[in-house]
Protein backbone atom coordinates (compact mmCIF):
# COMPACT_ATOMS: atom_id res chain seq x y z
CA UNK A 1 1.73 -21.48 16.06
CA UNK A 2 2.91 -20.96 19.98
CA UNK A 3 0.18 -20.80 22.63
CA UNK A 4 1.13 -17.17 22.77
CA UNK A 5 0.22 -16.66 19.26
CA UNK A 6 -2.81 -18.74 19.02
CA UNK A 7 -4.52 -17.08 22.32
CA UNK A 8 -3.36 -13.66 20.52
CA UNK A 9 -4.97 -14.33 17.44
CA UNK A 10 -8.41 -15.51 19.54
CA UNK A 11 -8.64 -12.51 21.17
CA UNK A 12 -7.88 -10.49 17.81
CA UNK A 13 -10.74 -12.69 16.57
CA UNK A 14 -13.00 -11.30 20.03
CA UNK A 15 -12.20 -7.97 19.89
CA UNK A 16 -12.24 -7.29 16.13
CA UNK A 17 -15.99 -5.60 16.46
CA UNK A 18 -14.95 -3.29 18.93
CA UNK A 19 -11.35 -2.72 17.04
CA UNK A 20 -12.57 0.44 15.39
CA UNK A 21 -13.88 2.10 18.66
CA UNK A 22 -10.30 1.27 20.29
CA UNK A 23 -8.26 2.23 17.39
CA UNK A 24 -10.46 5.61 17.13
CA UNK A 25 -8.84 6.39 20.55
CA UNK A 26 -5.40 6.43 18.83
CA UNK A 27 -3.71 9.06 17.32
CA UNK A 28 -3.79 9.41 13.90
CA UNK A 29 -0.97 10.47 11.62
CA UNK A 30 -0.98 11.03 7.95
CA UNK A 31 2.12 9.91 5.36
CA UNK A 32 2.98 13.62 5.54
CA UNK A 33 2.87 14.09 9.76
CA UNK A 34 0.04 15.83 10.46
CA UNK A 35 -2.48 14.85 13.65
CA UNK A 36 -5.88 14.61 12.53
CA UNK A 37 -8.51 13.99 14.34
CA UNK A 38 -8.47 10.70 16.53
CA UNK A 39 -11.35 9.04 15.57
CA UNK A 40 -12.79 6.96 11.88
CA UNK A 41 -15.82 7.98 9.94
CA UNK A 42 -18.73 6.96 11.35
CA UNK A 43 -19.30 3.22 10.93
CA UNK A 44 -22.77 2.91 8.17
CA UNK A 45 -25.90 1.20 9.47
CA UNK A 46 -25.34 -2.62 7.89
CA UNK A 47 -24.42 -6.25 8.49
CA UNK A 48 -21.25 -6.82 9.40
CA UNK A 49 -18.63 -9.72 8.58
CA UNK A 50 -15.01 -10.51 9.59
CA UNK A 51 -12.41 -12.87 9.36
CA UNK A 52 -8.93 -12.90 11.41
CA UNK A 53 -5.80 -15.33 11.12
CA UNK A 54 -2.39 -15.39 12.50
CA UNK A 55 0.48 -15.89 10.35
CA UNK A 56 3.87 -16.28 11.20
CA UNK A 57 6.61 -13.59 9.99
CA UNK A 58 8.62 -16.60 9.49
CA UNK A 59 6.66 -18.20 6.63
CA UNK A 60 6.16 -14.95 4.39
CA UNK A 61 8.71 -14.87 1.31
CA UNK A 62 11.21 -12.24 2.00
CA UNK A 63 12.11 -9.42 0.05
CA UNK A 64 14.55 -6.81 -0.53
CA UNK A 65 13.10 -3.32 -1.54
CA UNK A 66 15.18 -1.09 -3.34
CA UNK A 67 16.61 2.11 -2.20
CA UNK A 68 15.28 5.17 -3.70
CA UNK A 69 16.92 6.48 -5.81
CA UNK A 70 18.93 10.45 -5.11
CA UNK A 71 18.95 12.95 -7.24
CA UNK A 72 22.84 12.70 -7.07
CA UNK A 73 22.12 8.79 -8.23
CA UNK A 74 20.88 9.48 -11.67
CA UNK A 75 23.35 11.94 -13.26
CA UNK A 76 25.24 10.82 -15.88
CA UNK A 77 23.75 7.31 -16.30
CA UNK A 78 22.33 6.63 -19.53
CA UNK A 79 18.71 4.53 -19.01
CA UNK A 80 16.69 2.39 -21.64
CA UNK A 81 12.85 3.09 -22.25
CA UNK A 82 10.36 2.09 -20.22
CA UNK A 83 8.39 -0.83 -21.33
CA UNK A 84 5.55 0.14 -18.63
CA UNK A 85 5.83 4.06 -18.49
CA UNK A 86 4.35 6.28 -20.61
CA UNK A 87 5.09 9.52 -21.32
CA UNK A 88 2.90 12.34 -22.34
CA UNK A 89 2.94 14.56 -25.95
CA UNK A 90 6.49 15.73 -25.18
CA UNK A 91 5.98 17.76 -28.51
CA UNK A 92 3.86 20.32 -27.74
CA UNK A 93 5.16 20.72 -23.89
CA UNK A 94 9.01 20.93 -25.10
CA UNK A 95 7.67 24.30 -27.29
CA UNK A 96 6.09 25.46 -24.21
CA UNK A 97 8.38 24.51 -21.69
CA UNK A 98 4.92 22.80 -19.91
CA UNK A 99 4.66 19.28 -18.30
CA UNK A 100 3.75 16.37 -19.63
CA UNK A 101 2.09 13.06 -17.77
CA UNK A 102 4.18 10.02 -16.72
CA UNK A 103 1.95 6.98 -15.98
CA UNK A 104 2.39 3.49 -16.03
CA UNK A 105 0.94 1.57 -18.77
CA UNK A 106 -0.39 -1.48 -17.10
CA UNK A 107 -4.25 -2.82 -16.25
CA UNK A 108 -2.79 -3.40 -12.70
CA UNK A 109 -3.07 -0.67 -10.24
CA UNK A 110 -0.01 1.76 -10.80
CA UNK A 111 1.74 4.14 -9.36
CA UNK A 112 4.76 7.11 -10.24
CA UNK A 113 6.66 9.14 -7.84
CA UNK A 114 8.88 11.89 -9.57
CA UNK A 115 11.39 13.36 -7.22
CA UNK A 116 13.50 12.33 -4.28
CA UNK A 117 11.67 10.61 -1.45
CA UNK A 118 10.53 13.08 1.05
CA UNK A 119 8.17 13.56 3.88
CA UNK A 120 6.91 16.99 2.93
CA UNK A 121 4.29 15.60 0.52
CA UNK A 122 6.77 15.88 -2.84
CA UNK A 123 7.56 12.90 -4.59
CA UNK A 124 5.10 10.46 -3.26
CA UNK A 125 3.59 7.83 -5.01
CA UNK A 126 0.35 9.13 -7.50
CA UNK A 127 -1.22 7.68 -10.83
CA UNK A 128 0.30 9.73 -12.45
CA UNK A 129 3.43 12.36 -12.20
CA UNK A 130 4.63 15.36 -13.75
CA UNK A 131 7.32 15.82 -15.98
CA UNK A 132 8.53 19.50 -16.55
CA UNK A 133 10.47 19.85 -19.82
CA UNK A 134 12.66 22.88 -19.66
CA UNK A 135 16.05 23.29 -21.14
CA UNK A 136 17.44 23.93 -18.20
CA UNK A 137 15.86 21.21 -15.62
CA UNK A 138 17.75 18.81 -13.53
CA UNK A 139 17.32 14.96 -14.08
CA UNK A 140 14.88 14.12 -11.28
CA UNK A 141 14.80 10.03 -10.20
CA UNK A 142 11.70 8.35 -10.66
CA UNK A 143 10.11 5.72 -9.41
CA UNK A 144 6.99 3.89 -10.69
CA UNK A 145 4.62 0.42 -8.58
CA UNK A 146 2.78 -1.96 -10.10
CA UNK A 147 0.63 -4.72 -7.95
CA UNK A 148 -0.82 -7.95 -9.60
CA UNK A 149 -2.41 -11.25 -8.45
CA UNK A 150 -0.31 -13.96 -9.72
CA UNK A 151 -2.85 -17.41 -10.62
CA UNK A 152 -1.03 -19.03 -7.53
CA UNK A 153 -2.72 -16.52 -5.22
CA UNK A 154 0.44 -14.75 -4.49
CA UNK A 155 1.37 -11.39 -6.21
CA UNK A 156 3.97 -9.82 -8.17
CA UNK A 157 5.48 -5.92 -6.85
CA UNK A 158 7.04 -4.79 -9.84
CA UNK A 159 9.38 -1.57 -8.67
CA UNK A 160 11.11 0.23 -11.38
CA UNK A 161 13.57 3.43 -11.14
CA UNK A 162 14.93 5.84 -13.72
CA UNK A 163 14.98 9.31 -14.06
CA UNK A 164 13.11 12.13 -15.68
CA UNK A 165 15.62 14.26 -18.16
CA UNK A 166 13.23 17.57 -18.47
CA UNK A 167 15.67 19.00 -20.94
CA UNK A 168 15.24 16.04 -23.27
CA UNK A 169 11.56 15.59 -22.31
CA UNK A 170 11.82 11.90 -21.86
CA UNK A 171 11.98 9.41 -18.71
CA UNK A 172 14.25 6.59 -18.74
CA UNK A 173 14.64 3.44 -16.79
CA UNK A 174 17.72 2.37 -14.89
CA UNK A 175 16.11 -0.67 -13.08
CA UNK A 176 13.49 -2.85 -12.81
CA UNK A 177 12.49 -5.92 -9.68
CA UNK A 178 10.02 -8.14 -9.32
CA UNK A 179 9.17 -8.98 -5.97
CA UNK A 180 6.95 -11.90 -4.66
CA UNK A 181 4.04 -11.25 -2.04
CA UNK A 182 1.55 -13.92 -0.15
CA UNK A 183 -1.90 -13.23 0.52
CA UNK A 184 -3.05 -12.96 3.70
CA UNK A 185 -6.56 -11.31 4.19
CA UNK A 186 -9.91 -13.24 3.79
CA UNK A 187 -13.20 -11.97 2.60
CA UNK A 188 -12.30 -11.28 -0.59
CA UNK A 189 -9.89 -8.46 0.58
CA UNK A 190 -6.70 -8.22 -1.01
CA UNK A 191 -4.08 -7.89 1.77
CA UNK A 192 -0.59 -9.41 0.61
CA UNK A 193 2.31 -9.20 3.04
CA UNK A 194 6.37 -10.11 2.93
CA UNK A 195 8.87 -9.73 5.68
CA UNK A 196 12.02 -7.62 5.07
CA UNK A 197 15.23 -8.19 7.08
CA UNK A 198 13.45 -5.53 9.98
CA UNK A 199 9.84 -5.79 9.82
CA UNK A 200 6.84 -6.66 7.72
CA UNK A 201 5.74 -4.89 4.74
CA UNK A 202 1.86 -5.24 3.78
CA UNK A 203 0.15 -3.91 0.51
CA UNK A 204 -3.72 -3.47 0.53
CA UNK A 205 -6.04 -1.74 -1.48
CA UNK A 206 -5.56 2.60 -1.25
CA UNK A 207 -7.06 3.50 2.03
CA UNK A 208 -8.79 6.96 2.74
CA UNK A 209 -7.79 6.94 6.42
CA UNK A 210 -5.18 5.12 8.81
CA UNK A 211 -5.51 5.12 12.53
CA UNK A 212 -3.42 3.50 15.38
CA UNK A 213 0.08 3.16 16.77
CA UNK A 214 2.34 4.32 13.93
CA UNK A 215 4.96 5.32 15.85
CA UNK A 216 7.28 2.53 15.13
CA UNK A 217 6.18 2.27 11.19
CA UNK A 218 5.71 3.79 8.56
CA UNK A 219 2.46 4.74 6.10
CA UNK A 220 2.86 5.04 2.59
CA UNK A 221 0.61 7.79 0.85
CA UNK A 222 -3.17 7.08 1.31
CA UNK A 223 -3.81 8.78 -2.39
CA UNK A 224 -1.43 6.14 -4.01
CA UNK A 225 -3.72 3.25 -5.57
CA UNK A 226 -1.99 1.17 -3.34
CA UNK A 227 -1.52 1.78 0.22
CA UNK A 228 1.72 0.04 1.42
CA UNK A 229 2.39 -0.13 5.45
CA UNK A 230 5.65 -1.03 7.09
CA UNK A 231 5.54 -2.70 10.75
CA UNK A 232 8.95 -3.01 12.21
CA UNK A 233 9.42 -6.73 14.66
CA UNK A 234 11.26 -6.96 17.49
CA UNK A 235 11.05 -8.99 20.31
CA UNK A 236 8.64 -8.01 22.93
CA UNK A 237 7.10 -4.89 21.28
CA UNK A 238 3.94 -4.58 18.97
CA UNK A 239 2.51 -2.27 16.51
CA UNK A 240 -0.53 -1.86 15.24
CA UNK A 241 -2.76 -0.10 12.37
CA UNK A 242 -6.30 0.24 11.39
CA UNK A 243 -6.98 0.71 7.88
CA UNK A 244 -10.13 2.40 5.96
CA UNK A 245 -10.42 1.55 3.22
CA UNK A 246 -11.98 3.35 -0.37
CA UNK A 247 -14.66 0.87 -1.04
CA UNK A 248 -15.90 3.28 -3.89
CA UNK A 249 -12.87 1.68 -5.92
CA UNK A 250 -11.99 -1.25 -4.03
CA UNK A 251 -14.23 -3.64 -6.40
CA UNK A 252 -12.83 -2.12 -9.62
CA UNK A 253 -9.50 -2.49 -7.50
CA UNK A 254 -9.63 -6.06 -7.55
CA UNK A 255 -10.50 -6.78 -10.90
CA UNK A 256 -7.50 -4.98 -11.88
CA UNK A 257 -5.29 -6.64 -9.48
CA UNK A 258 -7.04 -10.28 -9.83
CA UNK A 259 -8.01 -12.72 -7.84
CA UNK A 260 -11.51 -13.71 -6.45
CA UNK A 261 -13.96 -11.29 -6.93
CA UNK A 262 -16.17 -9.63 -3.95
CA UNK A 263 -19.27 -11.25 -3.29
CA UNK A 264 -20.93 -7.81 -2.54
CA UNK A 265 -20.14 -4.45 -2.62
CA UNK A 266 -19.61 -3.19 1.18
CA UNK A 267 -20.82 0.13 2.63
CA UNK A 268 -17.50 -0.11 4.54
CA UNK A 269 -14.00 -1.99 4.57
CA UNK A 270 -11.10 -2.01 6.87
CA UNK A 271 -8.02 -4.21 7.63
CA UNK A 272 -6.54 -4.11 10.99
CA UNK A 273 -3.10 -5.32 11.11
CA UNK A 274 -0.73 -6.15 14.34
CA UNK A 275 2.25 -7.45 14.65
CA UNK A 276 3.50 -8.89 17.85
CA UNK A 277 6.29 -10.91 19.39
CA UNK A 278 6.16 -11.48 23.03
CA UNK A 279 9.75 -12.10 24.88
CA UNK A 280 9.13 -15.86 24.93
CA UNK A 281 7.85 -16.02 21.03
CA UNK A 282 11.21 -17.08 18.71
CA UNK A 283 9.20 -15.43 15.81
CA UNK A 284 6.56 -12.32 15.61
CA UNK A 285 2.85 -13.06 14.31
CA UNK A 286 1.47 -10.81 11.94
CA UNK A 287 -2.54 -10.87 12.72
CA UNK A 288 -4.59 -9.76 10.07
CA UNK A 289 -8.61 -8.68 10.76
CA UNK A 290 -10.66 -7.79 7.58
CA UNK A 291 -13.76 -6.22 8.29
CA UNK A 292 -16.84 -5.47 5.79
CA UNK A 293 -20.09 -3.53 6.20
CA UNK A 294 -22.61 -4.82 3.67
CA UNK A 295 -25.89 -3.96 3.30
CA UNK A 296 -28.86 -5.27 4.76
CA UNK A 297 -30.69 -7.24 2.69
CA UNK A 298 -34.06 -6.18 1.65
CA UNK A 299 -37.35 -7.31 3.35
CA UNK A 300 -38.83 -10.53 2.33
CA UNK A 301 -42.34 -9.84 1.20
CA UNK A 302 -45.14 -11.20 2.86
C-alpha cells in the first residue's frame, strides 16, 4: 500500500468513532430517491468495537454483472426450470386469475425481482415476488440473488434471469452466473467486495438505513436480504457510504450465509465504506470500517 493509502486508512482508523456524527451531516437518499432526514438512529448506550483496513481495488477478483434483463429481452425465448426458484400453487391462482409466490429455494439469503429494473420502487429485489397468472399477461423478466460463504472465506453471487409467463403460470430460467467475492470486513461482519471494470461493488448484510455521499453510486434496495452498494473509482475523486445495519437478523444472517459466527449479538452494526484514489495513487483503496455496539456487560458482584 502507497503512503497515501496507508495514512488514509490511519485516519479512517481515527475517525471511525466520530464517522456516524459526520456521515449524519450528509444527505441521505433512499434506492427509490427520496431525501430523508440527514441524520442515523440514535446510537444505543453500549461498548463499542471497530476494526478498519485498506484494501486495494487492484487485488479484489473482478466480475462482470449481468445486464438486466427488458421486457423486450424475454419474448419468444423458451427457458428451462429453475433449479433454485420456486413457484407458488399455480393451480388454484390460474382458476382465479390471482398471484402466486416466486422465491428462491436456497438456505442462503435470497432474493427475486419480477419486472424491468426501475427506480420507481417496481421490480426491486424482495424475498419473494409476485407472479400474476392471467390469460392475457405479458412475460415479465425476472431476476433472482443468492449470497453464500464459500469454506475459502470468499463467496459465491449466484445471479439468475428468466421470465415470468403469467398466462402459463410458470417462471422459467434463461441464465444462470456464478460470481466470486472476497471478504473484506472484520468483526465477524460479513462485507464481501469485487471490482467491476468502473467501480467497486460491495455486498453486506440488508441494511435499514444508508447515509453519505451517494451521489456518484448507487444503493441497492435496503428491504432486499442483501444490501448491495456500487462505488464508482476514478482518479482523484472519492465516495463514501455509511451503512446501518438490521442487527435483529444479522446473526440469523450469517448462519445462513456461513462463515464465523458473531461472538455477541450487538445493540448496533454499521459498515462505513470509502473509496478513494488521490491523483498520485496508480490504484483506488477501498477502506472498510465495521462498527458494533454490544452490550455492557453485567456488574461483577461483590
Amino acid at each position: 500500500m502507497s503512503a497515501p493509502s496507508r495514512a488514509a486508512c490511519a485516519a479512517l482508523a481515527l475517525v471511525a468513532s466520530s464517522g456516524l456524527a459526520a456521515a449524519a451531516r450528509a444527505i441521505v437518499t433512499d434506492p427509490f430517491g427520496r431525501r430523508a432526514p440527514p441524520q442515523l438512529a440514535p446510537a444505543p448506550v453500549g461498548r463499542e468495537v471497530q476494526a478498519a483496513r485498506g484494501v486495494a481495488v487492484a487485488g479484489l477478483p473482478e466480475i462482470a454483472p449481468p445486464p438486466h434483463l427488458r421486457q423486450a429481452d424475454v419474448q419468444g425465448k423458451v427457458g428451462v426450470d429453475a433449479v433454485e426458484l420456486k413457484v407458488g400453487d399455480a393451480r388454484t391462482a390460474r382458476r382465479a386469475g390471482a398471484s402466486v409466490p416466486l422465491s428462491v429455494e436456497t438456505a442462503h439469503p435470497a432474493s427475486v425481482m419480477v419486472g424491468e429494473r426501475s427506480t420507481t420502487g417496481a421490480g426491486f429485489a424482495v424475498e419473494s415476488g409476485a407472479l400474476r397468472c392471467e390469460t392475457a399477461s405479458p412475460r415479465a423478466p425476472i431476476r433472482w440473488e443468492t449470497l453464500a460463504e464459500q469454506p475459502d472465506g470468499t463467496a459465491v453471487w449466484t445471479v439468475g434471469d428468466g421470465y415470468a409467463d403469467g398466462a402459463r403460470c410458470e417462471a422459467k430460467q434463461l441464465s444462470r452466473v456464478e460470481l466470486r467475492l472476497a471478504r473484506v470486513a472484520g468483526l465477524g461482519v460479513p462485507v464481501y467486495a469485487a471490482r467491476t471494470a468502473d467501480g467497486v461493488m460491495v455486498f453486506t448484510p440488508r441494511a435499514v438505513q444508508a447515509t453519505g455521499d451517494t451521489s456518484v453510486g448507487r444503493i441497492g434496495a435496503l428491504r432486499a436480504p442483501v444490501t448491495r452498494v456500487f462505488l464508482p473509482t476514478r482518479r482523484g475523486e472519492s465516495a463514501s457510504v455509511l451503512l446501518n445495519l438490521d442487527v435483529g437478523r444479522l446473526e440469523d444472517w450469517v448462519r445462513r450465509v456461513g462463515g464465523p459466527a458473531l461472538a455477541e449479538r450487538p445493540l448496533r452494526a454499521t459498515v462505513r465504506l470509502d473509496v478513494s484514489q488521490t491523483v498520485s495513487e496508480a490504484t483506488p483503496t477501498l477502506f472498510v470500517s465495521s462498527a458494533l455496539t454490544l452490550p455492557e456487560p453485567p456488574p461483577k458482584a461483590r
